[in-house]
C-alpha atoms as a PDB file:
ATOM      1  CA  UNK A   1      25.126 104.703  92.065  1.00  0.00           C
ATOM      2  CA  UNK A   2      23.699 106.399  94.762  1.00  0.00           C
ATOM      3  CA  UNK A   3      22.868 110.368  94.502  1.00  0.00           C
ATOM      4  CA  UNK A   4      24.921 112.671  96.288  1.00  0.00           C
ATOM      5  CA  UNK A   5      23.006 114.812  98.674  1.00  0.00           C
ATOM      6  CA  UNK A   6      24.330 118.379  99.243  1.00  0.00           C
ATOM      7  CA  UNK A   7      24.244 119.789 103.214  1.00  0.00           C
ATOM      8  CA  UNK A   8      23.030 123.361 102.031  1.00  0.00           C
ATOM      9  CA  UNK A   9      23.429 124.273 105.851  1.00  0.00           C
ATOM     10  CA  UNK A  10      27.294 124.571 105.162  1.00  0.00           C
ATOM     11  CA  UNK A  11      26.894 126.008 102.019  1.00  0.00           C
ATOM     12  CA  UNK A  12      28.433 129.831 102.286  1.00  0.00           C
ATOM     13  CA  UNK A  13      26.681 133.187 101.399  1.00  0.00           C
ATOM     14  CA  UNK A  14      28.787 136.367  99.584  1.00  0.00           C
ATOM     15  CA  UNK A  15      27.159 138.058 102.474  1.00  0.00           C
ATOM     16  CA  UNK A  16      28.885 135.773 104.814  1.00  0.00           C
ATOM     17  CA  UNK A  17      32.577 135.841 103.484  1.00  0.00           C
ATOM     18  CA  UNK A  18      32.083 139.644 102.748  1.00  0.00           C
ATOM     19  CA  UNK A  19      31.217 140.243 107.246  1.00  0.00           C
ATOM     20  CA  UNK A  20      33.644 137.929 108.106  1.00  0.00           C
ATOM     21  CA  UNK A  21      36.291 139.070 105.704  1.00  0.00           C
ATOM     22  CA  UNK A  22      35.997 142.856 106.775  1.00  0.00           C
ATOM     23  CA  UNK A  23      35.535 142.225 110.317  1.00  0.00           C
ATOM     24  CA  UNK A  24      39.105 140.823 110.351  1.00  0.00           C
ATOM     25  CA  UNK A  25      41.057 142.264 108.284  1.00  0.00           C
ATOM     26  CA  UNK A  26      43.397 143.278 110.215  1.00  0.00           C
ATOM     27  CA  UNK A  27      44.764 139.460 109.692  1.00  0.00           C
ATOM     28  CA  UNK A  28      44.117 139.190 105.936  1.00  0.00           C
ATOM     29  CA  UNK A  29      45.035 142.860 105.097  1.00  0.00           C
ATOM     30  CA  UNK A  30      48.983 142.207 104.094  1.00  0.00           C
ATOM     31  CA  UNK A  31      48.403 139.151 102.406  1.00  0.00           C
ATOM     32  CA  UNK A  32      45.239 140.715 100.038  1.00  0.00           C
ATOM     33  CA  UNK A  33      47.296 143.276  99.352  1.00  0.00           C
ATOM     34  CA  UNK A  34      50.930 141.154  98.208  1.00  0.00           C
ATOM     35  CA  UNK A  35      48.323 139.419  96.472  1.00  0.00           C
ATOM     36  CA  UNK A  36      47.238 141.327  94.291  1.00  0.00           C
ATOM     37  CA  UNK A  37      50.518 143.464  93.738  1.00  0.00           C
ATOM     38  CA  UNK A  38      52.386 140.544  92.536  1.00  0.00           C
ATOM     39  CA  UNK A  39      49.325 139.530  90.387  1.00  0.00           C
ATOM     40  CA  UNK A  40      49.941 143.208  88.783  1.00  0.00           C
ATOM     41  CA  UNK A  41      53.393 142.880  88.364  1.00  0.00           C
ATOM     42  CA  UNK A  42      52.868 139.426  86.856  1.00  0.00           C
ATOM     43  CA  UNK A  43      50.178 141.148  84.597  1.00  0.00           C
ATOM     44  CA  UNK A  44      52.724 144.010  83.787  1.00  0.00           C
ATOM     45  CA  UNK A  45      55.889 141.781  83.292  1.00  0.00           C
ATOM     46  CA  UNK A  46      54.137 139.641  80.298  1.00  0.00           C
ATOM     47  CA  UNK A  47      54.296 142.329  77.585  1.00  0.00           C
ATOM     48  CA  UNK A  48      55.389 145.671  79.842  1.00  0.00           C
ATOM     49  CA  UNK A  49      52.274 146.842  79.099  1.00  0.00           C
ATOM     50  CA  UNK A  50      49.016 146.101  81.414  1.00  0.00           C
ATOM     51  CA  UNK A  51      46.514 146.798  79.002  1.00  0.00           C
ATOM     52  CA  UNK A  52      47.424 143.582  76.561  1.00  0.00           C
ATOM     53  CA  UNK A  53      47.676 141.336  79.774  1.00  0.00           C
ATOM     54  CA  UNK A  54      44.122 142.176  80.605  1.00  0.00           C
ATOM     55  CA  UNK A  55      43.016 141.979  76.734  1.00  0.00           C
ATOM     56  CA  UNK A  56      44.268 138.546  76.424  1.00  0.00           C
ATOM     57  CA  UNK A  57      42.443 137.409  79.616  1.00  0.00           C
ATOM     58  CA  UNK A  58      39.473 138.891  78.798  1.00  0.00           C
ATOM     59  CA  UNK A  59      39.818 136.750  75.632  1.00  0.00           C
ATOM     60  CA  UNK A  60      40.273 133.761  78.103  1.00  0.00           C
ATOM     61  CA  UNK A  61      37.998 134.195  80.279  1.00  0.00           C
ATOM     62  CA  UNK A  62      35.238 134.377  77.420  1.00  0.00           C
ATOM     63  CA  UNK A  63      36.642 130.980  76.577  1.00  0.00           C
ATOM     64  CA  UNK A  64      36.171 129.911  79.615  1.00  0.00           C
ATOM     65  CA  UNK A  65      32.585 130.719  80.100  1.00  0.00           C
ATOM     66  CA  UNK A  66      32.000 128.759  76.786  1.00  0.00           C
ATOM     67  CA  UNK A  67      33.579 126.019  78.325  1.00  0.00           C
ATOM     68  CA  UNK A  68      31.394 126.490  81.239  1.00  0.00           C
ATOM     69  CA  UNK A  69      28.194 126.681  79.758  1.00  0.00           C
ATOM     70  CA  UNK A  70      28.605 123.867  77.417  1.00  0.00           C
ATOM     71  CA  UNK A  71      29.906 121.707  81.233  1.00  0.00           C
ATOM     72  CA  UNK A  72      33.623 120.961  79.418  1.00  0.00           C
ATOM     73  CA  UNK A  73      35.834 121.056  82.397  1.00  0.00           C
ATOM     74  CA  UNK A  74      39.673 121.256  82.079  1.00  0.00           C
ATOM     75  CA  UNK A  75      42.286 120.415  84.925  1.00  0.00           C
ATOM     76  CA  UNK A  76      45.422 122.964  85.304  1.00  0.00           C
ATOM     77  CA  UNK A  77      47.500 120.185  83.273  1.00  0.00           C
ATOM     78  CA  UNK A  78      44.920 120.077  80.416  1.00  0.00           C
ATOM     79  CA  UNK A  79      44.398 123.373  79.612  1.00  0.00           C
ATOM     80  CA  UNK A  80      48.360 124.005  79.776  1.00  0.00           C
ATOM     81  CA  UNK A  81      48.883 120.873  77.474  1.00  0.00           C
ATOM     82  CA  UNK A  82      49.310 122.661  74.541  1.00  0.00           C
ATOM     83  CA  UNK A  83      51.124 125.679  73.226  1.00  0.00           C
ATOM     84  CA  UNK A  84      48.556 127.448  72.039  1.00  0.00           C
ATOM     85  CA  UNK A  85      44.624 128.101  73.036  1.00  0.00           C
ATOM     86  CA  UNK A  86      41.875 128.133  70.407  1.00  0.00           C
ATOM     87  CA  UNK A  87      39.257 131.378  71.662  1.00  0.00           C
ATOM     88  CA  UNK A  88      35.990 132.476  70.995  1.00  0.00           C
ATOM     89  CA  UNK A  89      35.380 135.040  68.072  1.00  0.00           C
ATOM     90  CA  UNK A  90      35.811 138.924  69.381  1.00  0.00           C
ATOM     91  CA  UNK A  91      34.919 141.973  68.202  1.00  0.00           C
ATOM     92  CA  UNK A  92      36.993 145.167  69.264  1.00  0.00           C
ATOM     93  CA  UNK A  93      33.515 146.732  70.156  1.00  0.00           C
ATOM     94  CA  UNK A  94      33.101 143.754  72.590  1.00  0.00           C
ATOM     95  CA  UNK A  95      36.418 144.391  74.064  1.00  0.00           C
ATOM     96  CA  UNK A  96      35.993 148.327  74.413  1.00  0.00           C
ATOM     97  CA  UNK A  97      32.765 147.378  76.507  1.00  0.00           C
ATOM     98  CA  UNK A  98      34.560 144.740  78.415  1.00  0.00           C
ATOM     99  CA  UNK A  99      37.484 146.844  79.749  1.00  0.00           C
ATOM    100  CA  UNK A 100      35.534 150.136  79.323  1.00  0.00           C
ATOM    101  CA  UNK A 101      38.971 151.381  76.904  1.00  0.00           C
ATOM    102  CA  UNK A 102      38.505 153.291  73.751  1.00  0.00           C
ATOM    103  CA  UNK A 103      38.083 151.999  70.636  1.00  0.00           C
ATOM    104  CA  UNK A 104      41.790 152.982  69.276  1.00  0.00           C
ATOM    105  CA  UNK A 105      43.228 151.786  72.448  1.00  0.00           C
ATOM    106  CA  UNK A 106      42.205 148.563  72.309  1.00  0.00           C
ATOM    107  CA  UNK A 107      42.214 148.062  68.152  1.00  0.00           C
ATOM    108  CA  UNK A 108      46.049 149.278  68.616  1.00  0.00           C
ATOM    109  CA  UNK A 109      46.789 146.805  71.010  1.00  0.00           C
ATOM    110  CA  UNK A 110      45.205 143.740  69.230  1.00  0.00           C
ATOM    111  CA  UNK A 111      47.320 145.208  66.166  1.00  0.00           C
ATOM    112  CA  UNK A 112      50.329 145.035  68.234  1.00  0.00           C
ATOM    113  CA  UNK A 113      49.240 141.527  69.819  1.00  0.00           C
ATOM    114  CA  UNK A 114      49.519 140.293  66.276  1.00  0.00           C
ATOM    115  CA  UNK A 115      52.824 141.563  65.428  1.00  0.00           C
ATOM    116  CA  UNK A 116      54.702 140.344  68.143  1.00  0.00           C
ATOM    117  CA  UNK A 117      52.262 136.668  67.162  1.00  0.00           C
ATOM    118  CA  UNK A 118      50.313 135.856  70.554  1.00  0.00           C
ATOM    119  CA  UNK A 119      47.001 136.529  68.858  1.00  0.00           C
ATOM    120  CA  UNK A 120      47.153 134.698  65.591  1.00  0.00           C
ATOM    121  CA  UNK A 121      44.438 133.880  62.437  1.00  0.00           C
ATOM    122  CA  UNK A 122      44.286 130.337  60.888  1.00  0.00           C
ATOM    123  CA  UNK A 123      41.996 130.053  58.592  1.00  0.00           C
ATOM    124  CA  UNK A 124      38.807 129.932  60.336  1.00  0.00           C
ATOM    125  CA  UNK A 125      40.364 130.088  63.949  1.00  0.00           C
ATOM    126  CA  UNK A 126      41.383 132.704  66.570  1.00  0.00           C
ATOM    127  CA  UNK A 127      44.628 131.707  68.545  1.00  0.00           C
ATOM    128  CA  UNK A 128      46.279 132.551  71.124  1.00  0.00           C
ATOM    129  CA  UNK A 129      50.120 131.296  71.282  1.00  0.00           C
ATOM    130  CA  UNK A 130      51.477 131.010  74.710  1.00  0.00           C
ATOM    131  CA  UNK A 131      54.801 130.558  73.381  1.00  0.00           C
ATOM    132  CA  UNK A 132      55.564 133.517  72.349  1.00  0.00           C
ATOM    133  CA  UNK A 133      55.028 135.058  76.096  1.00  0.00           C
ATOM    134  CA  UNK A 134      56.106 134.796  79.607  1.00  0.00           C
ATOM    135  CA  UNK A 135      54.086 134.260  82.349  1.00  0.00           C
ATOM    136  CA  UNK A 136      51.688 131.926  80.441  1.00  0.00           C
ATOM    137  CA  UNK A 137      51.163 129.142  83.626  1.00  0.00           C
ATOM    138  CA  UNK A 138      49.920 130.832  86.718  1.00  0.00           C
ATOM    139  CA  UNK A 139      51.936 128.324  88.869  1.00  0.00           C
ATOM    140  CA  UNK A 140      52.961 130.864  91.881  1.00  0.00           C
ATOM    141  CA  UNK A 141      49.735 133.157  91.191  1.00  0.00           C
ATOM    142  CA  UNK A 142      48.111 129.852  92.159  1.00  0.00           C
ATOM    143  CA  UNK A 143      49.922 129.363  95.129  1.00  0.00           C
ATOM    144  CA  UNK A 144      49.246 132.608  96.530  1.00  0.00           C
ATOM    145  CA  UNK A 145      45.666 132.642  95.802  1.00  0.00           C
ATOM    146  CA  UNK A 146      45.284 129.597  97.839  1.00  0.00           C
ATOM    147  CA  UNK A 147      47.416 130.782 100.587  1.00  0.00           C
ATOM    148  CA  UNK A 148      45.045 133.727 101.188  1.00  0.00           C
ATOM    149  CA  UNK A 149      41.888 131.155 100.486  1.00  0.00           C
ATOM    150  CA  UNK A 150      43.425 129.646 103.344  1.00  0.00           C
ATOM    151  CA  UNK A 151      43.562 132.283 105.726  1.00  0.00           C
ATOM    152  CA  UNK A 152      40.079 133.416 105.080  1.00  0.00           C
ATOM    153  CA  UNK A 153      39.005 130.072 105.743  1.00  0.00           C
ATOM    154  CA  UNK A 154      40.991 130.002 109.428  1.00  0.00           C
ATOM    155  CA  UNK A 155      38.894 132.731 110.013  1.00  0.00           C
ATOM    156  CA  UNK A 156      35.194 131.074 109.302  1.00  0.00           C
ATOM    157  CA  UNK A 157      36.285 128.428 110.900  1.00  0.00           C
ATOM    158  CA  UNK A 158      36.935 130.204 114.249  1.00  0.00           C
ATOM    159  CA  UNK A 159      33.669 132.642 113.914  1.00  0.00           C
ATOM    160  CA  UNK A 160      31.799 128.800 113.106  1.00  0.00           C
ATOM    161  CA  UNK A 161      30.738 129.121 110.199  1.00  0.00           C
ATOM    162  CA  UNK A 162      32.753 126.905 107.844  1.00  0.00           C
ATOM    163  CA  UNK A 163      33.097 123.773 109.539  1.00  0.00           C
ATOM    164  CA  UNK A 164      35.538 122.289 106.297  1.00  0.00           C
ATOM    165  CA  UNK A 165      39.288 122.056 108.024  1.00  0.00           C
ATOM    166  CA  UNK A 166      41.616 123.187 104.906  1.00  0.00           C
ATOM    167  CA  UNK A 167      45.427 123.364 103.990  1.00  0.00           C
ATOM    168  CA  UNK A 168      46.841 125.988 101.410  1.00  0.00           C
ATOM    169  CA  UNK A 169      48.376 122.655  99.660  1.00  0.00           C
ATOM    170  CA  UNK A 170      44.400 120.698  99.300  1.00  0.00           C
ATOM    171  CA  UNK A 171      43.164 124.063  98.709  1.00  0.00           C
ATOM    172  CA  UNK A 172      45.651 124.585  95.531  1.00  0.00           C
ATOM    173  CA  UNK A 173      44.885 120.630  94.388  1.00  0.00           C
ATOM    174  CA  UNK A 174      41.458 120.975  94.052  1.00  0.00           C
ATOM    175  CA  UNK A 175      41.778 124.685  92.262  1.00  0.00           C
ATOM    176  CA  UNK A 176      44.144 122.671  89.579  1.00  0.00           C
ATOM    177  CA  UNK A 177      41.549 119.751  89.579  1.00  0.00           C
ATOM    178  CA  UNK A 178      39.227 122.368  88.937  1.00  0.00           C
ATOM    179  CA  UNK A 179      41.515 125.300  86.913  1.00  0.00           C
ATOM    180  CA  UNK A 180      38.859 125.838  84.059  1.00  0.00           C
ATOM    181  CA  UNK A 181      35.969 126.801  86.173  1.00  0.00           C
ATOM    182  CA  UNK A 182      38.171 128.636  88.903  1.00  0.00           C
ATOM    183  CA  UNK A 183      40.100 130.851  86.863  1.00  0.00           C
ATOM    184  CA  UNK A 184      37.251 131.551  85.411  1.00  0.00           C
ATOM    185  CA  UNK A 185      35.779 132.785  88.724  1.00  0.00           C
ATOM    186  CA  UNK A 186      39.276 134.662  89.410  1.00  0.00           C
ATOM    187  CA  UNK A 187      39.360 136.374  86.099  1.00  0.00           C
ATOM    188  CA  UNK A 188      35.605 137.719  86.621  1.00  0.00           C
ATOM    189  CA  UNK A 189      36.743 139.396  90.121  1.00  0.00           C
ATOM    190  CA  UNK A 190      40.323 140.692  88.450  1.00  0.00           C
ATOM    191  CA  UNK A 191      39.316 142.057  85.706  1.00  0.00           C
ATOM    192  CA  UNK A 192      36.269 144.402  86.593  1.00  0.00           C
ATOM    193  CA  UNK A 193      38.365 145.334  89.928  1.00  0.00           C
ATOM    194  CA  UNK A 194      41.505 146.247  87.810  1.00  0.00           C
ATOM    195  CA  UNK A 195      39.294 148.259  85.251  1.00  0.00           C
ATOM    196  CA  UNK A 196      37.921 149.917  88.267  1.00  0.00           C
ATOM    197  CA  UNK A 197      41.473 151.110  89.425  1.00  0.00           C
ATOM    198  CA  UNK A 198      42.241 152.275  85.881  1.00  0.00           C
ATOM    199  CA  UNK A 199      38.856 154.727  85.935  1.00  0.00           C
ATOM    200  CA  UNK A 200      39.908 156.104  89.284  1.00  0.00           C
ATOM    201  CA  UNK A 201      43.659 156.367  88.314  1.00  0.00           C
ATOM    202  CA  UNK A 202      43.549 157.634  84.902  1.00  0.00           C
ATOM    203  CA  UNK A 203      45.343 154.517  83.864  1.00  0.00           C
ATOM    204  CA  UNK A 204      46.711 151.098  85.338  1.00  0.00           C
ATOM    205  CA  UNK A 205      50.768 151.947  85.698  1.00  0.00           C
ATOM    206  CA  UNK A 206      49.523 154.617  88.273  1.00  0.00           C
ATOM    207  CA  UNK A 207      47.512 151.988  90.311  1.00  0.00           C
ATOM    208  CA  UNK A 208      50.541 149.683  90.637  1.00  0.00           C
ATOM    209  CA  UNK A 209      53.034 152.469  91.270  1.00  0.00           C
ATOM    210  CA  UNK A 210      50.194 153.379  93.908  1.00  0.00           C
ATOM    211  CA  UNK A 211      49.655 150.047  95.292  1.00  0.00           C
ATOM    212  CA  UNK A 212      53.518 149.229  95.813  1.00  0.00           C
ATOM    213  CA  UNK A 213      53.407 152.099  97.592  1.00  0.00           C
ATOM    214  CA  UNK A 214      50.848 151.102  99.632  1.00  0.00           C
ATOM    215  CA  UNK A 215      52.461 147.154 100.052  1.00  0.00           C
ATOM    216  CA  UNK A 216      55.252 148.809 101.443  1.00  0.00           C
ATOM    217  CA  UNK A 217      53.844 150.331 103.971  1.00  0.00           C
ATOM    218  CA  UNK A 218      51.063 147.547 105.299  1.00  0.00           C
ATOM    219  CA  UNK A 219      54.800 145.265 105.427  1.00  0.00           C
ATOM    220  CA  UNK A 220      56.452 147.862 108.011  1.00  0.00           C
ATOM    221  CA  UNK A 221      52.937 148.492 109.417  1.00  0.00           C
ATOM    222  CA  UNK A 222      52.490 144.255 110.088  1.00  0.00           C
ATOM    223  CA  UNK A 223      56.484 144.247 111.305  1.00  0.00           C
ATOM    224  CA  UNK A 224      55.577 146.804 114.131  1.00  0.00           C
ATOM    225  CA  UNK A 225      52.366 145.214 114.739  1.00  0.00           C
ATOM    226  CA  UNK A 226      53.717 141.667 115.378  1.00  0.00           C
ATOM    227  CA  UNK A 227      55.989 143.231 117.922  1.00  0.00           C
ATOM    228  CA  UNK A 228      52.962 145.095 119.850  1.00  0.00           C
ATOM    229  CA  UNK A 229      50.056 143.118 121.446  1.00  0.00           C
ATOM    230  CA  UNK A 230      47.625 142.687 118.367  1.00  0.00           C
ATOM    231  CA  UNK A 231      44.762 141.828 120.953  1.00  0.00           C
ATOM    232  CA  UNK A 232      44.533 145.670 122.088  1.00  0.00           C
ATOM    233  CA  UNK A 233      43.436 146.162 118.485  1.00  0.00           C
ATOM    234  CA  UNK A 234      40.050 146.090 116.504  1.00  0.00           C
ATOM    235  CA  UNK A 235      40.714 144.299 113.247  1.00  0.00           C
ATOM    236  CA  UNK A 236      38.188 145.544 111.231  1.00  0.00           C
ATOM    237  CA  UNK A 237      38.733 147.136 107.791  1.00  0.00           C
ATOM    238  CA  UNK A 238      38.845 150.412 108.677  1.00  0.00           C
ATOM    239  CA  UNK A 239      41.722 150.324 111.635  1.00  0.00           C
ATOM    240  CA  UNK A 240      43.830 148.559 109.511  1.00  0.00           C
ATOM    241  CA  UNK A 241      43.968 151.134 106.976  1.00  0.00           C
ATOM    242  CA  UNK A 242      43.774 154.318 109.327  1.00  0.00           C
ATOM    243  CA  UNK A 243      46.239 152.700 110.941  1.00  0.00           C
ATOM    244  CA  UNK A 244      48.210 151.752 107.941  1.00  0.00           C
ATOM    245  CA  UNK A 245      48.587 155.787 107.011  1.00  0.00           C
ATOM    246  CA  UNK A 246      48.538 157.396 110.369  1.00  0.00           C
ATOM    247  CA  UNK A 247      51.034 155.265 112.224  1.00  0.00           C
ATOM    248  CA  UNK A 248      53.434 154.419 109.076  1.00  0.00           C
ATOM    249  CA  UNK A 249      54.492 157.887 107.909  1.00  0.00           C
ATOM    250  CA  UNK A 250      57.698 157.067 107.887  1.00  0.00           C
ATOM    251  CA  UNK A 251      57.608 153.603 105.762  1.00  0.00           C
ATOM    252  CA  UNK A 252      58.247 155.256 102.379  1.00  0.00           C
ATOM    253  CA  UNK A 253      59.712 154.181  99.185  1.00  0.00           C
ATOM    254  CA  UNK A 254      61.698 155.817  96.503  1.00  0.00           C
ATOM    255  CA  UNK A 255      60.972 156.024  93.286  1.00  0.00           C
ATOM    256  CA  UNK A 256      63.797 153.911  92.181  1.00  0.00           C
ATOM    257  CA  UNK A 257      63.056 150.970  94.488  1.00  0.00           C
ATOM    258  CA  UNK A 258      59.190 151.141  93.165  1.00  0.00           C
ATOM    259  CA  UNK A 259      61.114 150.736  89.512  1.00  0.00           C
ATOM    260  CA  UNK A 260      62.703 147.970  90.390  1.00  0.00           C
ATOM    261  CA  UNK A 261      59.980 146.453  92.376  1.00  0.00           C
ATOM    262  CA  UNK A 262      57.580 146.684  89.219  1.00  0.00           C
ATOM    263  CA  UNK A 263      60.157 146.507  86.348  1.00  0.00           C
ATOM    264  CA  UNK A 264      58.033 150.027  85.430  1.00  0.00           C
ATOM    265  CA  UNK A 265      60.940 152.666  84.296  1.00  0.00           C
ATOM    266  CA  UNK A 266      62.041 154.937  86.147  1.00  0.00           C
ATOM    267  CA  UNK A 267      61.174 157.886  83.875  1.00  0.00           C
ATOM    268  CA  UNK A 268      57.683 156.373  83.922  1.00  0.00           C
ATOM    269  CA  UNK A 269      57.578 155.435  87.941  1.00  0.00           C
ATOM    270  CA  UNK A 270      58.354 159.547  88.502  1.00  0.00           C
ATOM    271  CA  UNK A 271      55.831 160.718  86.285  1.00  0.00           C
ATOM    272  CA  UNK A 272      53.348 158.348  87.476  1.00  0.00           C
ATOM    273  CA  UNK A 273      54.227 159.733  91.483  1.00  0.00           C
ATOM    274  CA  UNK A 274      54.031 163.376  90.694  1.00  0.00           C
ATOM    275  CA  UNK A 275      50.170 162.675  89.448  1.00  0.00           C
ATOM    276  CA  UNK A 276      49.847 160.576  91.994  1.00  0.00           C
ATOM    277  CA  UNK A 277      51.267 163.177  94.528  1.00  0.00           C
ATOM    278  CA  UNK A 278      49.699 166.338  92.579  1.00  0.00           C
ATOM    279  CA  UNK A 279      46.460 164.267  92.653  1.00  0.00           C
ATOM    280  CA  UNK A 280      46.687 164.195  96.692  1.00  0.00           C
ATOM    281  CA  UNK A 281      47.027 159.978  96.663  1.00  0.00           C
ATOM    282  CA  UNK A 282      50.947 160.140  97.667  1.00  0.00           C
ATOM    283  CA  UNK A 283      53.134 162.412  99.444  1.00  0.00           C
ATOM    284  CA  UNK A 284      56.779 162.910 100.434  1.00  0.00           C
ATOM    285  CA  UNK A 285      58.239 162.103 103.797  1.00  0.00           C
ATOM    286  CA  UNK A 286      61.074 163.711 105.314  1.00  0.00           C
ATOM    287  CA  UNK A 287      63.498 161.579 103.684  1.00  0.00           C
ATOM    288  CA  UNK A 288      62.193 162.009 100.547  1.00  0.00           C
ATOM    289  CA  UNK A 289      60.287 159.151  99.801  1.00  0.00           C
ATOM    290  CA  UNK A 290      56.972 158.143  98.485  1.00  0.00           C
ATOM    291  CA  UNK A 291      53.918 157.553 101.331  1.00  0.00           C
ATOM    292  CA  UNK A 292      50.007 157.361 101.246  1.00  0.00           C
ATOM    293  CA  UNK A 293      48.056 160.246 102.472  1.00  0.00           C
ATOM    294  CA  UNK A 294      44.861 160.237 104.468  1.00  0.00           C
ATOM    295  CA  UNK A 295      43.036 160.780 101.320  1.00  0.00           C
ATOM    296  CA  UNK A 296      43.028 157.436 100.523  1.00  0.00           C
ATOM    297  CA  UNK A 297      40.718 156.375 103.343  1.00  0.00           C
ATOM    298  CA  UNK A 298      38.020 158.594 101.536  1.00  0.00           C
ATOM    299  CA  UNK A 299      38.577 158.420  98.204  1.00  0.00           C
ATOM    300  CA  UNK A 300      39.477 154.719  97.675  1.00  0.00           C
ATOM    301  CA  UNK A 301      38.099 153.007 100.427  1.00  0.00           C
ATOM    302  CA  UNK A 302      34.630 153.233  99.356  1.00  0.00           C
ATOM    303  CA  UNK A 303      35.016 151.994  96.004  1.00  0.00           C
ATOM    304  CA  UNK A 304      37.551 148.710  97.899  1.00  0.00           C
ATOM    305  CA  UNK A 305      34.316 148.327  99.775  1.00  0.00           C
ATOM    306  CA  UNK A 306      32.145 147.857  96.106  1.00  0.00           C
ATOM    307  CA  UNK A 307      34.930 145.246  94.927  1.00  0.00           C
ATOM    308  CA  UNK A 308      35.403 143.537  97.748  1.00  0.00           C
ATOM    309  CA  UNK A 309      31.515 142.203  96.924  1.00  0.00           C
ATOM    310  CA  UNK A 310      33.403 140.584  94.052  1.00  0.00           C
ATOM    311  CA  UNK A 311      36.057 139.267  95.958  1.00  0.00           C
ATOM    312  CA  UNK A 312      34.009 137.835  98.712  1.00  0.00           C
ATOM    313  CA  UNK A 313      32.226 136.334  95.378  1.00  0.00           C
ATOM    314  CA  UNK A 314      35.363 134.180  94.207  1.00  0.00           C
ATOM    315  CA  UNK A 315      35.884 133.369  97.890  1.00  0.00           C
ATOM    316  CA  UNK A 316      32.328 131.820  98.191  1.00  0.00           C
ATOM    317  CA  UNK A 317      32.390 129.932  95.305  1.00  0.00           C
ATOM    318  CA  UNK A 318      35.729 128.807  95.758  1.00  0.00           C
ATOM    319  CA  UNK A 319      35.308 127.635  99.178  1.00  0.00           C
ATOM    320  CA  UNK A 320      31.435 125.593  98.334  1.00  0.00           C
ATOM    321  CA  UNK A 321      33.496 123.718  95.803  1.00  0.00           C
ATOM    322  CA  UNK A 322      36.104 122.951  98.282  1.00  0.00           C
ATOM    323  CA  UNK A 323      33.116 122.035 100.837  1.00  0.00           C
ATOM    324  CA  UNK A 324      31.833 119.457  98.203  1.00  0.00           C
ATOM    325  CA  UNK A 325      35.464 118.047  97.211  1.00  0.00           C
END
């Protein structure tokens, strides 16, 4: 058999993706952004609670790096074969450091993991029954990710730089070829980045009631665009979200619609918008509905920038596998 030799001249840098990515953004800034809303919702919709989403993934995603380091490799079909998933020991100290929660937090949401039976002790073993739960295969999660894997890829292949021609279809084949080691890579940009959000929003229900917010308005703000001449624009990071504020006052939401958007309550949507709004994130428009305000572009903008390093991490290693498929 003859050894495979690897062009490293094709090979991307997180530097690379990262330029690229920012410097047009103005194409991938609607898609990033229903991205990761219905990944939240998704998150949110398992238990109704965010925090037990993220504690079960973290518990995953340590799995997965096992797997990793000891080169086991499991295809989407394989690892959803069975109804339940054998993890790594944990300690709630591990955890607490992990999602940077306190330690009651998290030991009362293990406790209540166990009552309702997805985390489970037998004998010797740590379990973690996915039929207990909804949301357990990440079949349309998968779809989008690829989607916007696609679209970054149109975009390195026009500033030539990623020679690789790609569909969102391939691009979702190979991920399920290679689920074990690529959901590992997703879960290590989620997870910090959604931890981030929850230090800078006091907790994650504000972030999503935030960012549906803010997917409402980057929808009406791509609607107008698409009828204006895109070309006349720079479509770099920061346009699109000046833009996105100053130009979309208008496109606001009510607090009912972000309920049922989210499947947050309603009692718990308003609470979350009058922080959010007393805080200086959101304001009212004249018809009474929720917008962003231009404090956005200088409070959360700089910390996007410091996660988008990890995104532009998952996209790299992502696409170098799909360069060597």
């Amino acid at each position: 058999m003859s050894l495979r030799q690897i062009d490293f001249t094709k090979v991307l840098s997180d530097d690379q993706v990262y330029d690229h990515m920012m410097d047009s953004y103005e194409q991938l800034g609607r898609d990033w952004i229903v991205h990761q809303w219905n990944w939240m919702t998704n998150t949110y919709t398992a238990f109704k609670d965010h925090y037990k989403y993220l504690i079960i993934i973290s518990l995953v995603e340590k799995t997965l790096q096992f797997y990793d380091q000891m080169n086991i490799k499991y295809t989407f079909d394989q690892f959803y074969s069975k109804s339940s998933l054998q993890i790594e020991k944990f300690s709630i100290s591990e955890l607490c450091e992990k999602l940077q929660l306190p330690k009651e937090t998290v030991r009362r949401k293990v406790l209540e993991l166990e009552k309702l039976g997805v985390l489970k002790r037998q004998k010797k073993q740590l379990i973690i029954d996915r039929s207990v739960f909804t949301q357990v295969k990440p079949e349309r999660q998968l779809k989008l990710t690829s989607k916007y894997i696609y679209l970054v890829s149109q975009i390195l292949n026009k500033d030539k730089i990623y020679s690789k021609n790609l569909d969102a279809k391939l691009i979702e084949s190979i991920m399920k070829r290679n689920f074990s080691i690529c959901w590992r890579w997703f879960y290590r940009m989620q997870i910090p980045m959604i931890i981030g959000y929850h230090e800078m929003f006091e907790d994650v229900a504000t972030f999503h009631v935030w960012g549906t917010v803010a997917m409402n308005q980057a929808f009406s703000y791509k609607k107008n665009l698409n009828s204006s001449n895109i070309y006349n624009l720079t479509p770099d990071y920061m346009t699109f979200n000046k833009s996105l504020i100053e130009e979309e006052p208008s496109a606001g939401v009510s607090a009912m619609s972000i309920s049922d958007m989210t499947h947050i309550p309603r009692a718990t949507v308003i609470r979350k918008c009058k922080y959010l709004v007393l805080n200086g994130y959101l304001k009212l428009n004249d018809k009474k509905q929720y917008v962003m305000t231009g404090f956005n572009i200088s409070r959360i903008l700089p910390y996007q920038r410091k996660v988008f390093r990890n995104k532009a991490k998952f996209l790299r290693k992502v696409l170098n596998l799909l360069t060597i498929s």
